[in-house]
PDB file of N, CA and C in Angstrom:
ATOM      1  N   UNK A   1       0.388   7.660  -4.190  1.00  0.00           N
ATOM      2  CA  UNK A   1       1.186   6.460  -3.984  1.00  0.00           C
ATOM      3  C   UNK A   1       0.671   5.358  -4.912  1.00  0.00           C
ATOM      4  N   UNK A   2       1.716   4.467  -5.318  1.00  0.00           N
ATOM      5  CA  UNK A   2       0.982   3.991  -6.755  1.00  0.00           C
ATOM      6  C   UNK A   2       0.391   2.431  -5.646  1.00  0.00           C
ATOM      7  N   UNK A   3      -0.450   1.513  -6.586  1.00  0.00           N
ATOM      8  CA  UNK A   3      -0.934   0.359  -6.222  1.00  0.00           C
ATOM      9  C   UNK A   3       0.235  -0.483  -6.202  1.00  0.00           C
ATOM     10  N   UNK A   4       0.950  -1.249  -5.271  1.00  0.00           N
ATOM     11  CA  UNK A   4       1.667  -2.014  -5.657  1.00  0.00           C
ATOM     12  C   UNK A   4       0.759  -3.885  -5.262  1.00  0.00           C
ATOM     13  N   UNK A   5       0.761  -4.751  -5.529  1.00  0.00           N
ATOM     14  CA  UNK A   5       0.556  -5.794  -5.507  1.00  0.00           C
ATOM     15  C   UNK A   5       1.699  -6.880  -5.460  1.00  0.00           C
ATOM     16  N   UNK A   6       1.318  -7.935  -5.129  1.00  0.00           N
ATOM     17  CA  UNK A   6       1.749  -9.119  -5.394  1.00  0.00           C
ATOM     18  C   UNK A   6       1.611  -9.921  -6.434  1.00  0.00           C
ATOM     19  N   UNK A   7       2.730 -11.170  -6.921  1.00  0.00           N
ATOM     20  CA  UNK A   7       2.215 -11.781  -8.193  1.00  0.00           C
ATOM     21  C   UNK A   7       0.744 -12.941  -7.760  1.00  0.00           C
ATOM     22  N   UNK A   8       0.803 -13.103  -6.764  1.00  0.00           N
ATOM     23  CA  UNK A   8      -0.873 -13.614  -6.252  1.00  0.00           C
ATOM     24  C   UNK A   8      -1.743 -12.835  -6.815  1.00  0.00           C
ATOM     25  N   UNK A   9      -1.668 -11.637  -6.208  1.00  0.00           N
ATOM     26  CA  UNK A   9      -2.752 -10.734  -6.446  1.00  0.00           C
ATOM     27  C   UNK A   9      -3.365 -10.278  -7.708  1.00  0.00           C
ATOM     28  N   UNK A  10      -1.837 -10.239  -8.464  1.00  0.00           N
ATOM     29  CA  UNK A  10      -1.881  -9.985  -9.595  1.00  0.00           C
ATOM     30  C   UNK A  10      -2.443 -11.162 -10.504  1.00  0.00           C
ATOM     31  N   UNK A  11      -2.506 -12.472 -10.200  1.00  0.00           N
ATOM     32  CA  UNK A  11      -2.714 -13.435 -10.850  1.00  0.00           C
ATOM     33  C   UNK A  11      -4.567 -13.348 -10.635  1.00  0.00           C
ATOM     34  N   UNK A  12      -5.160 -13.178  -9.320  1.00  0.00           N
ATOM     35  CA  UNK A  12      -6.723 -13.309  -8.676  1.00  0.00           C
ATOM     36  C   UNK A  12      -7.080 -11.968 -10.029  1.00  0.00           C
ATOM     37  N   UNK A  13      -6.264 -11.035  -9.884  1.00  0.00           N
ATOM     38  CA  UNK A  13      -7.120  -9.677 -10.987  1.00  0.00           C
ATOM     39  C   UNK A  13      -6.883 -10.311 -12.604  1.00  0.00           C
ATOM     40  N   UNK A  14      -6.076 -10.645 -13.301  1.00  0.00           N
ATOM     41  CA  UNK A  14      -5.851 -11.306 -13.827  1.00  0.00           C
ATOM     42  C   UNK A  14      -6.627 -12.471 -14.467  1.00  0.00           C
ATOM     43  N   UNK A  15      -6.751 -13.259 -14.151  1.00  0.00           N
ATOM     44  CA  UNK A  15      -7.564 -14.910 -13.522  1.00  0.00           C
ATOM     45  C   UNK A  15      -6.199 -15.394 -14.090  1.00  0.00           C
ATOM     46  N   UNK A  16      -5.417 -15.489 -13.763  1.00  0.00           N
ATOM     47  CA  UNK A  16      -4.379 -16.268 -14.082  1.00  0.00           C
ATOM     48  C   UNK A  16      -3.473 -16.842 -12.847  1.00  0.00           C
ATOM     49  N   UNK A  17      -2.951 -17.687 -13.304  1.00  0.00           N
ATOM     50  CA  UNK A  17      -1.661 -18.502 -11.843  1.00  0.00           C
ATOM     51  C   UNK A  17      -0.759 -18.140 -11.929  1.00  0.00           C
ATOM     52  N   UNK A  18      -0.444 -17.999 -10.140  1.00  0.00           N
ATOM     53  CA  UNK A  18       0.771 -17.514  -9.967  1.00  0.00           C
ATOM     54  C   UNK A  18       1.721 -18.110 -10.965  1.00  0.00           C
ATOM     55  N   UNK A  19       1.985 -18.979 -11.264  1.00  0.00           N
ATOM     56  CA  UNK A  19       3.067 -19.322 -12.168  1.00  0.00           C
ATOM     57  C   UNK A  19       3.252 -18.828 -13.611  1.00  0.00           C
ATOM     58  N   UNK A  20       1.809 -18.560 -14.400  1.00  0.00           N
ATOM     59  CA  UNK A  20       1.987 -18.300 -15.138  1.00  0.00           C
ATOM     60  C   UNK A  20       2.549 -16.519 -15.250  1.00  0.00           C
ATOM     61  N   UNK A  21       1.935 -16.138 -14.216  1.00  0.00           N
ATOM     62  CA  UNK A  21       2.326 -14.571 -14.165  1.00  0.00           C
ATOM     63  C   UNK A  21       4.211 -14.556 -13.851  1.00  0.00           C
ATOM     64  N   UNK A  22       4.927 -14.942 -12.689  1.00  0.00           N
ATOM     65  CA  UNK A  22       6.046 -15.361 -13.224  1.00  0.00           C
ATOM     66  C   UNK A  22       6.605 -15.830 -14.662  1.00  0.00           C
ATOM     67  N   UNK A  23       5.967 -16.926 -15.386  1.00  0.00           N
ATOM     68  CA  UNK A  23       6.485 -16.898 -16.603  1.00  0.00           C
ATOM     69  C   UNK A  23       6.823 -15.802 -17.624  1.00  0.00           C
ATOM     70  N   UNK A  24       5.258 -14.693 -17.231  1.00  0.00           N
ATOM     71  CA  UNK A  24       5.288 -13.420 -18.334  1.00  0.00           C
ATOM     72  C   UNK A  24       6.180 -12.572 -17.800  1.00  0.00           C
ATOM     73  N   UNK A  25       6.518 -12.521 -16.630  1.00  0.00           N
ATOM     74  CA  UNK A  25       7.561 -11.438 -16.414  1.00  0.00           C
ATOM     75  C   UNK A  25       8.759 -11.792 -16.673  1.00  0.00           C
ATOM     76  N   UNK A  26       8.982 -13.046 -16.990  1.00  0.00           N
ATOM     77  CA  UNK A  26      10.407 -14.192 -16.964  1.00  0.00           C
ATOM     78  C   UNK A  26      10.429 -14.029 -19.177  1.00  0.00           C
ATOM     79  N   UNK A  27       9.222 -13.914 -19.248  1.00  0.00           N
ATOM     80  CA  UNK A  27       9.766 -13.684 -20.773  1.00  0.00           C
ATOM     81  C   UNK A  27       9.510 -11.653 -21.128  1.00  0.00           C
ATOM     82  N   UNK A  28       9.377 -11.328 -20.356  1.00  0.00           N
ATOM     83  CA  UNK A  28       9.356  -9.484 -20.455  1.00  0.00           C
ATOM     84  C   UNK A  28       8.205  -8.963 -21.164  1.00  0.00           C
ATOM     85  N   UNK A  29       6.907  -9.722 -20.697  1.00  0.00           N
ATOM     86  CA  UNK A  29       5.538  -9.772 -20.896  1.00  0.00           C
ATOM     87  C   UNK A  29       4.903  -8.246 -20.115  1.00  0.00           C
ATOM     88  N   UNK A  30       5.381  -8.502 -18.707  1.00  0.00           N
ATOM     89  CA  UNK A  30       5.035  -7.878 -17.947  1.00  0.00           C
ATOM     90  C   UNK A  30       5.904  -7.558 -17.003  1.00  0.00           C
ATOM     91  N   UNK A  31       6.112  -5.786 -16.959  1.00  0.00           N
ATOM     92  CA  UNK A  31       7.049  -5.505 -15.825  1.00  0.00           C
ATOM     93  C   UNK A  31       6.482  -5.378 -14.549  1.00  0.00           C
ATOM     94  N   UNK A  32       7.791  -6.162 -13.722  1.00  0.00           N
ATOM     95  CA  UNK A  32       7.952  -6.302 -12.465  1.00  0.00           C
ATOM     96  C   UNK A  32       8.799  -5.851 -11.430  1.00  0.00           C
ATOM     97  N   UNK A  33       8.763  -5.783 -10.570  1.00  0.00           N
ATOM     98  CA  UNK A  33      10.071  -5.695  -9.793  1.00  0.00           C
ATOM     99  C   UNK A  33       9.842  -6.537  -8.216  1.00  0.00           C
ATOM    100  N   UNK A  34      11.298  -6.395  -8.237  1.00  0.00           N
ATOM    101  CA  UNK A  34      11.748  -7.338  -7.101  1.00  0.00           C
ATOM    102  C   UNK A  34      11.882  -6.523  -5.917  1.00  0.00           C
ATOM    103  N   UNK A  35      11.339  -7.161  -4.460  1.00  0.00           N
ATOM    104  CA  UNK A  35      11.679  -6.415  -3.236  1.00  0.00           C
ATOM    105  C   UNK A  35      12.343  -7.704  -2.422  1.00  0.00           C
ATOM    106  N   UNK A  36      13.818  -7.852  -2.206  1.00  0.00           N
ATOM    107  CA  UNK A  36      14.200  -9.234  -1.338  1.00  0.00           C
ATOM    108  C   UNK A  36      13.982 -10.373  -3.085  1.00  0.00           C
ATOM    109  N   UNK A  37      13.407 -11.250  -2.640  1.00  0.00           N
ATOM    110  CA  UNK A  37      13.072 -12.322  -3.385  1.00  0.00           C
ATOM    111  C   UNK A  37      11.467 -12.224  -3.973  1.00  0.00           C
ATOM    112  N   UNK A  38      10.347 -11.633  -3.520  1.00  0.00           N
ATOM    113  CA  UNK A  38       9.543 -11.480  -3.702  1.00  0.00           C
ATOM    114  C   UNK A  38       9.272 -10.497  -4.926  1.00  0.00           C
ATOM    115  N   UNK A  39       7.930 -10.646  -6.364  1.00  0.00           N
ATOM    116  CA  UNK A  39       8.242  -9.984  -7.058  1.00  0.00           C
ATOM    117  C   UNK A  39       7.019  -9.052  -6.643  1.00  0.00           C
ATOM    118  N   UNK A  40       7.192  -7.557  -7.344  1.00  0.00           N
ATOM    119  CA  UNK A  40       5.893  -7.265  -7.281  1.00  0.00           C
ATOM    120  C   UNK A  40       5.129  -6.421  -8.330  1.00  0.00           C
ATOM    121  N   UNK A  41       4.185  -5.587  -8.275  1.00  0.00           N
ATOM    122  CA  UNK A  41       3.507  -5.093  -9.497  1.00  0.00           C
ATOM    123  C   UNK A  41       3.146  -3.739  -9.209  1.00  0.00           C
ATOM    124  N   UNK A  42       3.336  -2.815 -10.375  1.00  0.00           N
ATOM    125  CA  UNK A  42       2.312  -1.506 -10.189  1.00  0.00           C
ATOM    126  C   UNK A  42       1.400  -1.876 -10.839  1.00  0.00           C
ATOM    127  N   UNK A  43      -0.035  -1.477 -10.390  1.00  0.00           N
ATOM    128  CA  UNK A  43      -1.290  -2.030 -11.054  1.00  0.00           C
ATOM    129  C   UNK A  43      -1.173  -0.931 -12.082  1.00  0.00           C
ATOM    130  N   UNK A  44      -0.710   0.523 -11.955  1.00  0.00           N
ATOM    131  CA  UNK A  44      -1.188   1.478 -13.141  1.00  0.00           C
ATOM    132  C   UNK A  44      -0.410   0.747 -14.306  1.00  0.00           C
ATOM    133  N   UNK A  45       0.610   0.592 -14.129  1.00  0.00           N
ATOM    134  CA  UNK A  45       1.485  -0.182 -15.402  1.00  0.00           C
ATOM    135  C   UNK A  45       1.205  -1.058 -15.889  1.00  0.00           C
ATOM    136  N   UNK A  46       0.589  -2.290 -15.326  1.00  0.00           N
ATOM    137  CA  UNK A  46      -0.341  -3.597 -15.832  1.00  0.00           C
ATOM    138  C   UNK A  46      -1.582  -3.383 -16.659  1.00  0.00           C
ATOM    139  N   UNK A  47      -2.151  -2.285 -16.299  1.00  0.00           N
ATOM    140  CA  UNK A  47      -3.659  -1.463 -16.680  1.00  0.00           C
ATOM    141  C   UNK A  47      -3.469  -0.750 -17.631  1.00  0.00           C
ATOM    142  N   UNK A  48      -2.397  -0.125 -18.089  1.00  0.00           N
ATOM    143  CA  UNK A  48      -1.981   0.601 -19.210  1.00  0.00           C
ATOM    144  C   UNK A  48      -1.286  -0.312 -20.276  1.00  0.00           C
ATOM    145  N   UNK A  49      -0.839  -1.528 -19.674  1.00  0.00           N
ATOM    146  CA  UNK A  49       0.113  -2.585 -20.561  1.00  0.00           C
ATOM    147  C   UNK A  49      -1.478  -2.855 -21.043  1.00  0.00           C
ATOM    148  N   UNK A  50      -2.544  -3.350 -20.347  1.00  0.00           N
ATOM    149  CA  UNK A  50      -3.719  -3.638 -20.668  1.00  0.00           C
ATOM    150  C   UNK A  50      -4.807  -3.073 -22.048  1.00  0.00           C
ATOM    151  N   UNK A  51      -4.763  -2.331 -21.575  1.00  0.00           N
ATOM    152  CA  UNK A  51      -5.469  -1.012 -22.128  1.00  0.00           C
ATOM    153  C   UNK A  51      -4.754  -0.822 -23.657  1.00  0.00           C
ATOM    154  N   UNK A  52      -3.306  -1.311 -23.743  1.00  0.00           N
ATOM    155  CA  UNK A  52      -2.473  -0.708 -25.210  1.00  0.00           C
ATOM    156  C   UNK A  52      -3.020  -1.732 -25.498  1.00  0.00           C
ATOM    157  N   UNK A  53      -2.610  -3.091 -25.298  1.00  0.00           N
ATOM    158  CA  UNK A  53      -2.896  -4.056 -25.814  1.00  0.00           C
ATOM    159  C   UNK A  53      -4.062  -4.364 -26.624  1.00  0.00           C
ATOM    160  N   UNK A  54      -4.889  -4.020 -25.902  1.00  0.00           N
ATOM    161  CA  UNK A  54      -6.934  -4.070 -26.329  1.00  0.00           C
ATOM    162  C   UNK A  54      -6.874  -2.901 -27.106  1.00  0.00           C
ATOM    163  N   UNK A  55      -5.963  -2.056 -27.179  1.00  0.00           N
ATOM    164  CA  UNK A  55      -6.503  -0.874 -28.473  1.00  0.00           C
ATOM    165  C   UNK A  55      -5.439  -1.545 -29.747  1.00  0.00           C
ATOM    166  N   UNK A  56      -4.321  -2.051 -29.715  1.00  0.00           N
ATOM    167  CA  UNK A  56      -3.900  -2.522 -30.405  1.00  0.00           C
ATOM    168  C   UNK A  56      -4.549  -3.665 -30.972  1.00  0.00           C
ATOM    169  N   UNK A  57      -5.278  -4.684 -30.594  1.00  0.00           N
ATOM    170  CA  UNK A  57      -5.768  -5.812 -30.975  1.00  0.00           C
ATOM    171  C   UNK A  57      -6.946  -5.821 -31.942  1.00  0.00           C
ATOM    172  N   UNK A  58      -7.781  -4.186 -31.525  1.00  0.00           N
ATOM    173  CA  UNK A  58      -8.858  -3.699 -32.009  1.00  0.00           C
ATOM    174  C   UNK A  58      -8.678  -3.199 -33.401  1.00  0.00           C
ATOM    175  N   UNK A  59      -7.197  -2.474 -33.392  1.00  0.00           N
ATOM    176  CA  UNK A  59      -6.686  -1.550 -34.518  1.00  0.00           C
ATOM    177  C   UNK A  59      -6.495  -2.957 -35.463  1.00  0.00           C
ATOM    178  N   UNK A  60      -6.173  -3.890 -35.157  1.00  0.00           N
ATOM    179  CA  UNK A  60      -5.900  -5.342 -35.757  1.00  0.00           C
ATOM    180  C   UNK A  60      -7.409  -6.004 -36.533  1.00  0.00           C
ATOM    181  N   UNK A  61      -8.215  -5.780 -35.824  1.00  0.00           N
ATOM    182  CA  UNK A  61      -9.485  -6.428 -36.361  1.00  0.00           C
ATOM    183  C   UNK A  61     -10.356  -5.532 -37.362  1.00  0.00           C
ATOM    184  N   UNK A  62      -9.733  -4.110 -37.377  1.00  0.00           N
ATOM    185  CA  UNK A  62     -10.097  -3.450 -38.503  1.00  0.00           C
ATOM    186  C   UNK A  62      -9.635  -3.444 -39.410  1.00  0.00           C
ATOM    187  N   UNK A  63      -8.694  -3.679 -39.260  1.00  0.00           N
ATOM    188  CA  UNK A  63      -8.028  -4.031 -41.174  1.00  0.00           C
ATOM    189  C   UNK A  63      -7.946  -4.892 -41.896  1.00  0.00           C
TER     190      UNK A  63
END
Protein backbone atom coordinates (compact mmCIF):
# COMPACT_ATOMS: atom_id res chain seq x y z
CA UNK A 1 0.00 0.00 0.00
CA UNK A 2 1.71 3.11 -1.10
CA UNK A 3 2.50 6.16 1.60
CA UNK A 4 -0.05 8.59 1.06
CA UNK A 5 0.36 11.99 3.01
CA UNK A 6 -0.92 15.27 3.33
CA UNK A 7 0.29 18.65 1.85
CA UNK A 8 1.22 19.44 5.74
CA UNK A 9 3.04 16.52 5.93
CA UNK A 10 4.46 16.82 2.92
CA UNK A 11 5.59 20.34 3.59
CA UNK A 12 7.26 19.08 7.65
CA UNK A 13 9.37 16.24 5.16
CA UNK A 14 10.09 18.77 2.83
CA UNK A 15 10.87 21.88 5.22
CA UNK A 16 8.69 23.74 3.21
CA UNK A 17 4.98 25.58 3.74
CA UNK A 18 2.01 24.42 3.23
CA UNK A 19 1.52 27.06 0.75
CA UNK A 20 4.34 26.80 -0.98
CA UNK A 21 3.79 23.03 -1.63
CA UNK A 22 0.28 23.99 -3.09
CA UNK A 23 1.98 26.47 -5.30
CA UNK A 24 4.32 23.51 -6.82
CA UNK A 25 1.53 21.38 -7.50
CA UNK A 26 -0.52 24.52 -8.87
CA UNK A 27 2.46 25.04 -11.32
CA UNK A 28 2.94 20.91 -12.10
CA UNK A 29 6.10 20.81 -9.90
CA UNK A 30 4.76 18.11 -8.05
CA UNK A 31 2.08 15.51 -8.54
CA UNK A 32 -0.84 15.42 -6.49
CA UNK A 33 -4.12 14.35 -6.12
CA UNK A 34 -7.27 15.36 -4.78
CA UNK A 35 -9.62 13.37 -2.26
CA UNK A 36 -13.01 15.83 -1.67
CA UNK A 37 -11.11 19.20 -1.48
CA UNK A 38 -8.15 18.04 0.29
CA UNK A 39 -4.87 17.41 -1.72
CA UNK A 40 -2.69 14.58 -1.20
CA UNK A 41 0.74 12.85 -1.91
CA UNK A 42 2.42 9.48 -2.73
CA UNK A 43 5.67 9.76 -0.89
CA UNK A 44 7.24 7.04 -3.50
CA UNK A 45 6.52 9.61 -6.30
CA UNK A 46 7.88 12.74 -4.42
CA UNK A 47 11.14 10.52 -3.55
CA UNK A 48 11.67 9.51 -7.04
CA UNK A 49 10.66 13.19 -8.37
CA UNK A 50 13.55 13.72 -5.70
CA UNK A 51 16.06 11.42 -6.41
CA UNK A 52 15.78 12.40 -10.60
CA UNK A 53 16.19 15.70 -9.75
CA UNK A 54 19.60 15.34 -7.54
CA UNK A 55 20.93 12.97 -10.30
CA UNK A 56 20.05 15.43 -12.84
CA UNK A 57 21.54 18.47 -11.06
CA UNK A 58 24.74 16.36 -10.47
CA UNK A 59 24.90 15.32 -14.28
CA UNK A 60 24.76 19.38 -14.52
CA UNK A 61 27.77 20.11 -12.34
CA UNK A 62 29.88 17.82 -14.37
CA UNK A 63 29.97 19.40 -17.41
Amino acid sequence: MPNIVTAKELGKYLKLSESTIYKLVSGGDLPGFKIGDSWRFDMEEIIHIIKKSKHRNNQQKEV
